[in-house]
C-alpha atoms as a PDB file:
ATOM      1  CA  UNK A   1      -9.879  -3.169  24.988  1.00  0.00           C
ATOM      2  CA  UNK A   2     -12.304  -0.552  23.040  1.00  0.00           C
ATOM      3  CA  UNK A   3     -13.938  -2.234  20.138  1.00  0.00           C
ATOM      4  CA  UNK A   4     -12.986  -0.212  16.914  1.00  0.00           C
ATOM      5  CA  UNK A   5     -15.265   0.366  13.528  1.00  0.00           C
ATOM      6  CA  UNK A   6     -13.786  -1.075  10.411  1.00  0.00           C
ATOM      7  CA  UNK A   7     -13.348   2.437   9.767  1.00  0.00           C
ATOM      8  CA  UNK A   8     -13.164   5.258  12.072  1.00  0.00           C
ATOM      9  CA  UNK A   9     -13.694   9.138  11.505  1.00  0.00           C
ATOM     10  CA  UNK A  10     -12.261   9.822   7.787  1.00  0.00           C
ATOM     11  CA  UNK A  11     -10.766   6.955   5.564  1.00  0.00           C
ATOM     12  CA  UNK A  12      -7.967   7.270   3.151  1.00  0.00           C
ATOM     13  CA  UNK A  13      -6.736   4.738   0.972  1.00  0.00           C
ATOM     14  CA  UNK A  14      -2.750   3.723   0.746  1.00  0.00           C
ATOM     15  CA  UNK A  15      -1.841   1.441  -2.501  1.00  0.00           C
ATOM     16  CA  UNK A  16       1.708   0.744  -1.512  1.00  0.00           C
ATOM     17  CA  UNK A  17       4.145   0.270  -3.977  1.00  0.00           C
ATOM     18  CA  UNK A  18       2.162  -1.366  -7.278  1.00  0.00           C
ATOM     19  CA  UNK A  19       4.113  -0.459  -9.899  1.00  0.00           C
ATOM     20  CA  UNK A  20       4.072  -1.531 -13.374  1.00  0.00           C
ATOM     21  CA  UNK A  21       6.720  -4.085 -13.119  1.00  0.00           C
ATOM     22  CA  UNK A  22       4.772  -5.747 -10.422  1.00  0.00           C
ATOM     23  CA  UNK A  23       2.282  -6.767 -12.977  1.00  0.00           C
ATOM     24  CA  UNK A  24       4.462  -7.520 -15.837  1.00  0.00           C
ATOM     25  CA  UNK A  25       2.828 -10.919 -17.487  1.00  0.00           C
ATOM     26  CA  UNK A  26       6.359 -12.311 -17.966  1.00  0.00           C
ATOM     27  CA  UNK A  27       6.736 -12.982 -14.473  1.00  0.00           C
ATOM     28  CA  UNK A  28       6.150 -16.781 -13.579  1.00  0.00           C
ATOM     29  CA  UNK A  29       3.169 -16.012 -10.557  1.00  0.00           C
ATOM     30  CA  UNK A  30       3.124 -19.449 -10.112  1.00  0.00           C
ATOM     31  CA  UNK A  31       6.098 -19.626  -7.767  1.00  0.00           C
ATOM     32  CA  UNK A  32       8.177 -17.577  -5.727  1.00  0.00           C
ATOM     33  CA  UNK A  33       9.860 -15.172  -7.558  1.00  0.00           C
ATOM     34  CA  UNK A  34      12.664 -12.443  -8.264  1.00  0.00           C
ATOM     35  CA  UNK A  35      10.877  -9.324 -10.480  1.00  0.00           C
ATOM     36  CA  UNK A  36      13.364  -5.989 -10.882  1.00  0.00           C
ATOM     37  CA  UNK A  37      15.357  -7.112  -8.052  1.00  0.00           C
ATOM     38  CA  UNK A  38      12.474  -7.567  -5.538  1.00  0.00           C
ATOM     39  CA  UNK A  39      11.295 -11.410  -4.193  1.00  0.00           C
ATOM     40  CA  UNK A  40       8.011 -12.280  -4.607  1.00  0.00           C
ATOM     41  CA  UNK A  41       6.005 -14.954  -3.282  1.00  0.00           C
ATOM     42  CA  UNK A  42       3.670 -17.201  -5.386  1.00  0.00           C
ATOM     43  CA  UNK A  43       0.695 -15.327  -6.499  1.00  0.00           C
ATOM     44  CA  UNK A  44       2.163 -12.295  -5.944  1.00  0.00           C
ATOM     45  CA  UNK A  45       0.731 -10.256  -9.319  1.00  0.00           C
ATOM     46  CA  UNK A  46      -2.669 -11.625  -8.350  1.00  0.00           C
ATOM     47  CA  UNK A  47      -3.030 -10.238  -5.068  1.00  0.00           C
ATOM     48  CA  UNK A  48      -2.128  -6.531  -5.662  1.00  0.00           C
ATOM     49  CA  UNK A  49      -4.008  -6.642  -8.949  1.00  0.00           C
ATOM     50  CA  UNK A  50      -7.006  -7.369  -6.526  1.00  0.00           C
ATOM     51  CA  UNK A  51      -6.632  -4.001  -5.265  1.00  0.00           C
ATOM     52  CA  UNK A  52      -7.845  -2.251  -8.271  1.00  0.00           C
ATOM     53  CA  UNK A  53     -11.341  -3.276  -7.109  1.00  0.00           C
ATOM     54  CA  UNK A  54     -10.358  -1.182  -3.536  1.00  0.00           C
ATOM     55  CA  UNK A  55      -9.355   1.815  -5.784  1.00  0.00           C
ATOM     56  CA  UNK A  56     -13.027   1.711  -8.372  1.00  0.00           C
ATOM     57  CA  UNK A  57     -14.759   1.441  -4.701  1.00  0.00           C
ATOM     58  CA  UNK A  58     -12.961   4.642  -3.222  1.00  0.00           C
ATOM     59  CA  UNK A  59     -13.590   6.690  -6.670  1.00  0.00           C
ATOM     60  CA  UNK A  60     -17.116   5.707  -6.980  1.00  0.00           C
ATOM     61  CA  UNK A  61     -17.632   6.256  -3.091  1.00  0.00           C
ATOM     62  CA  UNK A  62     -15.092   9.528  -2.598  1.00  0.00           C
ATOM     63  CA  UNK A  63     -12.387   7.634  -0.579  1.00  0.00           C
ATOM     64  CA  UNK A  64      -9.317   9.569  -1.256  1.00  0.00           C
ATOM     65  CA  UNK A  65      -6.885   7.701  -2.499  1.00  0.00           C
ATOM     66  CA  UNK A  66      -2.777   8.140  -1.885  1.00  0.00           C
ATOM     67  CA  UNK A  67      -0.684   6.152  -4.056  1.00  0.00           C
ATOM     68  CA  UNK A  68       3.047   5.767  -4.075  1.00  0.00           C
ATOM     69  CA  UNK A  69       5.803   4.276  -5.858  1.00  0.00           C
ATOM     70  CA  UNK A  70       9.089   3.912  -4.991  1.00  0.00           C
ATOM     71  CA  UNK A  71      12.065   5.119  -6.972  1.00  0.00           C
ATOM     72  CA  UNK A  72      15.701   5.707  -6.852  1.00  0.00           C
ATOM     73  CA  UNK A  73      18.333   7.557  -8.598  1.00  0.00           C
ATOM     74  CA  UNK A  74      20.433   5.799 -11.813  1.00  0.00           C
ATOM     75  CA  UNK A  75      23.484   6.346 -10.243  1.00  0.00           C
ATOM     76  CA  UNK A  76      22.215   4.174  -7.013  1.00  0.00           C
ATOM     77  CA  UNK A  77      23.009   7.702  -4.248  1.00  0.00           C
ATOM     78  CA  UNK A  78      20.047   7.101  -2.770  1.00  0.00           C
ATOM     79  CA  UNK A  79      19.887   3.321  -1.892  1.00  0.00           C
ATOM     80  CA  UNK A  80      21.592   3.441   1.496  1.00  0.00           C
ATOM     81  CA  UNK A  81      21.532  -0.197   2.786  1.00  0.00           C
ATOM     82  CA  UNK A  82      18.652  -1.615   0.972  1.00  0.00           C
ATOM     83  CA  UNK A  83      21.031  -3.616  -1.204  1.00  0.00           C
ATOM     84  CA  UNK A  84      22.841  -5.635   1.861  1.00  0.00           C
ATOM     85  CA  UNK A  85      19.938  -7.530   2.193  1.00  0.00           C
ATOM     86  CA  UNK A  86      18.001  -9.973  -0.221  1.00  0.00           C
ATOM     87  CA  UNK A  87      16.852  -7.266  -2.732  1.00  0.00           C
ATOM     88  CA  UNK A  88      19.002  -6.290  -5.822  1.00  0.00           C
ATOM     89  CA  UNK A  89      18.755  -3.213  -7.569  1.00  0.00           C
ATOM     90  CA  UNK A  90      15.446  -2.300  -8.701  1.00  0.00           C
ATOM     91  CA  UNK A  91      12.841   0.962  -9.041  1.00  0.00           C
ATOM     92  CA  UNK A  92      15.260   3.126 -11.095  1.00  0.00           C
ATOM     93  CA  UNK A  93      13.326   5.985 -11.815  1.00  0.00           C
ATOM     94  CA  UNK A  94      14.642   5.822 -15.894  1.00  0.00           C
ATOM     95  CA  UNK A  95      12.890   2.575 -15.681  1.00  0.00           C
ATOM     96  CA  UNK A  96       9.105   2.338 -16.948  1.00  0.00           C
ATOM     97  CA  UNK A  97       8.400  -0.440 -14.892  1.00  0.00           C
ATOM     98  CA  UNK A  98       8.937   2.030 -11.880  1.00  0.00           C
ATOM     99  CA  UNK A  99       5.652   3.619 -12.844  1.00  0.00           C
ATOM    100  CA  UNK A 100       2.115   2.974 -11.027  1.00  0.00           C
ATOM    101  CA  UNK A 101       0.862   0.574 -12.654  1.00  0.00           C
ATOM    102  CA  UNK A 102      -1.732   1.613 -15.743  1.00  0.00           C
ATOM    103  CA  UNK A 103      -4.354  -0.423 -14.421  1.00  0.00           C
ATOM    104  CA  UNK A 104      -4.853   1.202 -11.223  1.00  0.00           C
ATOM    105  CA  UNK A 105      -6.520   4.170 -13.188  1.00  0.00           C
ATOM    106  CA  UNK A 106      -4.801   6.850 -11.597  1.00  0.00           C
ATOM    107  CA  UNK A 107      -7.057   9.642 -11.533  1.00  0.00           C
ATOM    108  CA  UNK A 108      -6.047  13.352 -11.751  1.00  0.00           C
ATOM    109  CA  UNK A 109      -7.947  13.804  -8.389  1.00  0.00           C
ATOM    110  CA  UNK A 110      -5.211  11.587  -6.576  1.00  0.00           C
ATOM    111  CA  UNK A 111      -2.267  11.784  -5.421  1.00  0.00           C
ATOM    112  CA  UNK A 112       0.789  10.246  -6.140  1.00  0.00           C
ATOM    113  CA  UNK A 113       3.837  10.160  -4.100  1.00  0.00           C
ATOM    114  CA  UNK A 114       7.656   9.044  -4.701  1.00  0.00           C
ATOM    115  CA  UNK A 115       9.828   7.323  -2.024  1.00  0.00           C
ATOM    116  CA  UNK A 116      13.389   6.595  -1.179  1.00  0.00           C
ATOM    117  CA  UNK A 117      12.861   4.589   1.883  1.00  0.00           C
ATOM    118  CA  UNK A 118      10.265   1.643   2.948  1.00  0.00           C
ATOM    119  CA  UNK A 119       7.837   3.534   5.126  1.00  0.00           C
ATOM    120  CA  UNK A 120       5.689   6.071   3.341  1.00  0.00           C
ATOM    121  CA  UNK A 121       6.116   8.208   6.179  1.00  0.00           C
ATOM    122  CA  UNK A 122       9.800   8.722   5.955  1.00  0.00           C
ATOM    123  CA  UNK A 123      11.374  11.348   4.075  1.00  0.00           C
ATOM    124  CA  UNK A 124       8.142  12.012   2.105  1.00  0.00           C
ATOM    125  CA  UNK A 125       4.481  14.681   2.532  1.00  0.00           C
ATOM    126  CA  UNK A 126       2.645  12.124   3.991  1.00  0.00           C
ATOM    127  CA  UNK A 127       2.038  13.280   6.787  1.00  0.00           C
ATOM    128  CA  UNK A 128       0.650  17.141   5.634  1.00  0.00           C
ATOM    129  CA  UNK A 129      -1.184  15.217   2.847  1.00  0.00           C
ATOM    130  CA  UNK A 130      -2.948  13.440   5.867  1.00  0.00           C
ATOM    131  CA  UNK A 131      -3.381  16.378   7.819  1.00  0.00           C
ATOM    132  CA  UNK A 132      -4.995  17.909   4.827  1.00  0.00           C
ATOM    133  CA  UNK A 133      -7.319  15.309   4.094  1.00  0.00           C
ATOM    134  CA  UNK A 134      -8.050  15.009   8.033  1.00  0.00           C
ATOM    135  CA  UNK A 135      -7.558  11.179   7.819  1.00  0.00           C
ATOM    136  CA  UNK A 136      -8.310   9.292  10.961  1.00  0.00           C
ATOM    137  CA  UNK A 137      -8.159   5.346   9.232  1.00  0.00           C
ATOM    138  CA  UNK A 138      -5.525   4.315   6.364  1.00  0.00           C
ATOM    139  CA  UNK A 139      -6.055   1.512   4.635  1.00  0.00           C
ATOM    140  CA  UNK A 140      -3.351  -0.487   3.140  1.00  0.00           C
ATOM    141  CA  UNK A 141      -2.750  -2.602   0.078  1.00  0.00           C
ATOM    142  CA  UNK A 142       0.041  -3.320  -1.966  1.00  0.00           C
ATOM    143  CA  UNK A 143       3.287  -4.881  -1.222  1.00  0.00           C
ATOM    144  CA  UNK A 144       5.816  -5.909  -0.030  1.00  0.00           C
ATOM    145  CA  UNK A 145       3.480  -6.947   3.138  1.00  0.00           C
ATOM    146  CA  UNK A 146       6.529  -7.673   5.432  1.00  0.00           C
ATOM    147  CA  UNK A 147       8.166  -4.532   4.022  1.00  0.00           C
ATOM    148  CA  UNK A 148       6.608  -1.417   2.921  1.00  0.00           C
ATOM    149  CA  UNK A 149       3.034  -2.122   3.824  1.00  0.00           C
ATOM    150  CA  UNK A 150       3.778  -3.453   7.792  1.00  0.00           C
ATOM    151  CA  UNK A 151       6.986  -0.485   8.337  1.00  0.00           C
ATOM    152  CA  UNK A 152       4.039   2.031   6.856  1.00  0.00           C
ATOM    153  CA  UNK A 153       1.698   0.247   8.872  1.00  0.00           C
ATOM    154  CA  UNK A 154       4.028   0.745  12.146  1.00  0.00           C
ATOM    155  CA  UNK A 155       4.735   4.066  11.406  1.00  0.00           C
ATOM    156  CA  UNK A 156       0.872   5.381  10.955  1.00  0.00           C
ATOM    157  CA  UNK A 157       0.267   2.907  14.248  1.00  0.00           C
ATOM    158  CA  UNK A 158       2.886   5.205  16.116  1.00  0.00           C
ATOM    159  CA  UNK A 159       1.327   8.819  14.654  1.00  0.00           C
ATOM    160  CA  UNK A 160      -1.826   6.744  16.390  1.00  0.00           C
ATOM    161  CA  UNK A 161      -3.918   6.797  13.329  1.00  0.00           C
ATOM    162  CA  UNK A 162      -6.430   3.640  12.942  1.00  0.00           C
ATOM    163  CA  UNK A 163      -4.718   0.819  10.084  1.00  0.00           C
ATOM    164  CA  UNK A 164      -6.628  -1.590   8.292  1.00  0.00           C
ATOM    165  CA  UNK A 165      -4.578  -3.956   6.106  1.00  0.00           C
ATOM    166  CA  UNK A 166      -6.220  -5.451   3.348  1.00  0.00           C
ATOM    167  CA  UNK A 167      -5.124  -9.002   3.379  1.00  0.00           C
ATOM    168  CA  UNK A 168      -6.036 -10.736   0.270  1.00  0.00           C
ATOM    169  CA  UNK A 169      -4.933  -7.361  -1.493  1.00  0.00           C
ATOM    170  CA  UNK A 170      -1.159  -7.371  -0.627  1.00  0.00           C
ATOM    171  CA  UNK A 171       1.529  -9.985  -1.251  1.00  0.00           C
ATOM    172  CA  UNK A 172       4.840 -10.496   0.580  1.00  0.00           C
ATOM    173  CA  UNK A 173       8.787 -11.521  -0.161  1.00  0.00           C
ATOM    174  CA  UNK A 174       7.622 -14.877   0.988  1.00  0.00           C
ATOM    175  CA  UNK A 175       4.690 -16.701   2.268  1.00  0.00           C
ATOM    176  CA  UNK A 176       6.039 -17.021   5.543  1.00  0.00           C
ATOM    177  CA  UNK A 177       6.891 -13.542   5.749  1.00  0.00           C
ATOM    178  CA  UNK A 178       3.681 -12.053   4.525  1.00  0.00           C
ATOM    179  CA  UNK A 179       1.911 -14.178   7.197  1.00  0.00           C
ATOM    180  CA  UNK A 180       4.297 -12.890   9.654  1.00  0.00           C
ATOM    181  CA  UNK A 181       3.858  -9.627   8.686  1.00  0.00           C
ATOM    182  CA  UNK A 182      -0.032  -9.681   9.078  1.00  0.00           C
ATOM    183  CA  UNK A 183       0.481 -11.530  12.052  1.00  0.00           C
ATOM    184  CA  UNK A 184       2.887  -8.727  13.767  1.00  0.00           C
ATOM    185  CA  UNK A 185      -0.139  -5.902  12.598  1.00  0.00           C
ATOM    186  CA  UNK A 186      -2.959  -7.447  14.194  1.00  0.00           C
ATOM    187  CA  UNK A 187      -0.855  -7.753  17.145  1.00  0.00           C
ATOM    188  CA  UNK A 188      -0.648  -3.897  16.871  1.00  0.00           C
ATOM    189  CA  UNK A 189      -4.261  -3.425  16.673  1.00  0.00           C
ATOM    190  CA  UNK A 190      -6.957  -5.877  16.710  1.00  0.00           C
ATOM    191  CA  UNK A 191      -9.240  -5.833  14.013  1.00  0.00           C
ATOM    192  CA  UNK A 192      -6.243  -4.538  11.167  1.00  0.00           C
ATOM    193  CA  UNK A 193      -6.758  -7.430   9.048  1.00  0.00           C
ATOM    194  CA  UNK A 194      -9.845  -7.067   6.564  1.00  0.00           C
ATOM    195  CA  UNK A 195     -10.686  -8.720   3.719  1.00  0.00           C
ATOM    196  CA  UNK A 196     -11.374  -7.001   0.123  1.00  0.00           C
ATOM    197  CA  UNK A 197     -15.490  -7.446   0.656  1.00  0.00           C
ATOM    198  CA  UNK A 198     -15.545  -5.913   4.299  1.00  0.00           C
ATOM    199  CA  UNK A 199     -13.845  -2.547   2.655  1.00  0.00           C
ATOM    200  CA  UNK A 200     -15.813  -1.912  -0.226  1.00  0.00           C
ATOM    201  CA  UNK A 201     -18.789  -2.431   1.756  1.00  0.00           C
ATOM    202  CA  UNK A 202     -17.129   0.195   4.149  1.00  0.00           C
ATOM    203  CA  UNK A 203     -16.366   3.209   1.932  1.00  0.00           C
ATOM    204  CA  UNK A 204     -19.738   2.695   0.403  1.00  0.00           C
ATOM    205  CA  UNK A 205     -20.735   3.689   4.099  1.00  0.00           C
ATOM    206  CA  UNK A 206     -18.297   5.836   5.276  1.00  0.00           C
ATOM    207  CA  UNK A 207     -17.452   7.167   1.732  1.00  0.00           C
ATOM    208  CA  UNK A 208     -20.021   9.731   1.360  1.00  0.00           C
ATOM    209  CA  UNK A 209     -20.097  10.818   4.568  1.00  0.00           C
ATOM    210  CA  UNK A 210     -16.349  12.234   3.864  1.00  0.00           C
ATOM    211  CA  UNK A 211     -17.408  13.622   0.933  1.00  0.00           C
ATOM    212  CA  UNK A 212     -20.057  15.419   2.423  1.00  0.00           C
ATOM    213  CA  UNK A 213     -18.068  16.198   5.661  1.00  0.00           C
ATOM    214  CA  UNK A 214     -15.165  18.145   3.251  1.00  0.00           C
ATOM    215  CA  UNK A 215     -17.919  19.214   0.350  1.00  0.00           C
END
């Protein structure tokens, strides 16, 4: 088995899914929860808000950054079978709440993408975005680990680009499940988990280099 670099060739950076509701004070983060339809385990609010510090590192370093939301129609057309599981209605694209969250500091020089589906592959520009930006390694935060982030994390695995999931920056349905979830990504390739500390310290390496590399 070939030992891989934190990051290989040209980063990108994938904030999955943190959305304004996701950080709405009213929600009790000190147990598992139900926010806009969506379960949550304890904790959840503090874990993605941890990924703000991923975003200031990939401005100040030249990271691109890819963020998307996920958001459905008012009259529910586009919700398929999402809604015969344990989710309820939720990301309705009248809704505020469906927004990136505010303190993410969206930047004019990112890009933001909407979704119907799970996977930020399917049915959206990912993939020409990527080609684009010549990304080799994504990096992943947000949530739901055991839903978005791991079927995003499967899908990039598949297009055999290099995933790094940032584990103390995404949060899951469940503890169980967001363990499970991490679990089932390292199995796909060893190394994917990383902590918050190990990829700052990364894009300020590998950072400029893509800057310089597409300058």
């Amino acid at each position: 088995m070939p030992v891989r670099d934190i990051i290989e060739g040209r980063p990108v950076l994938v904030v999955v899914d943190i959305q304004q509701g996701d950080l709405d004070e009213e929600v009790d983060d000190t147990a598992d929860h139900v926010n806009d339809g969506i379960p949550g385990m304890q904790g959840y609010r503090e874990r993605v808000s941890r990924a703000r510090d991923l975003v200031d590192a990939a401005h100040e370093t030249g990271v691109p950054i890819v963020f998307f939301k996920e958001i459905h129609r008012p009259d529910h057309v586009d919700f398929g079978r999402e809604l015969d599981g344990s989710e309820g209605v939720h990301c309705i694209e009248t809704d505020p709440g469906t927004e990136v969250a505010r303190e993410m500091d969206v930047r004019p020089s990112d890009y933001v993408i909407g979704k119907r589906r799970y996977s930020c592959f399917f049915g959206t520009d990912l993939e020409i975005l990527l080609k684009g930006l010549r990304a080799e390694t994504l990096v992943l935060c947000g949530g739901l680990t055991d839903v978005c982030v791991h079927y995003t994390f499967v899908d990039a695995h598949q297009r055999d680009y290099f995933v790094r999931v940032v584990e103390d920056c995404v949060a899951g349905s469940t503890l169980r499940a967001h363990e499970g979830a991490l679990e089932a990504m390292e199995y796909l390739q060893t190394g994917a988990r990383r902590s918050r500390q190990e990829m700052i310290e990364a894009f300020r390496v590998h950072g400029p280099r893509y800057a310089s590399a597409n300058g």
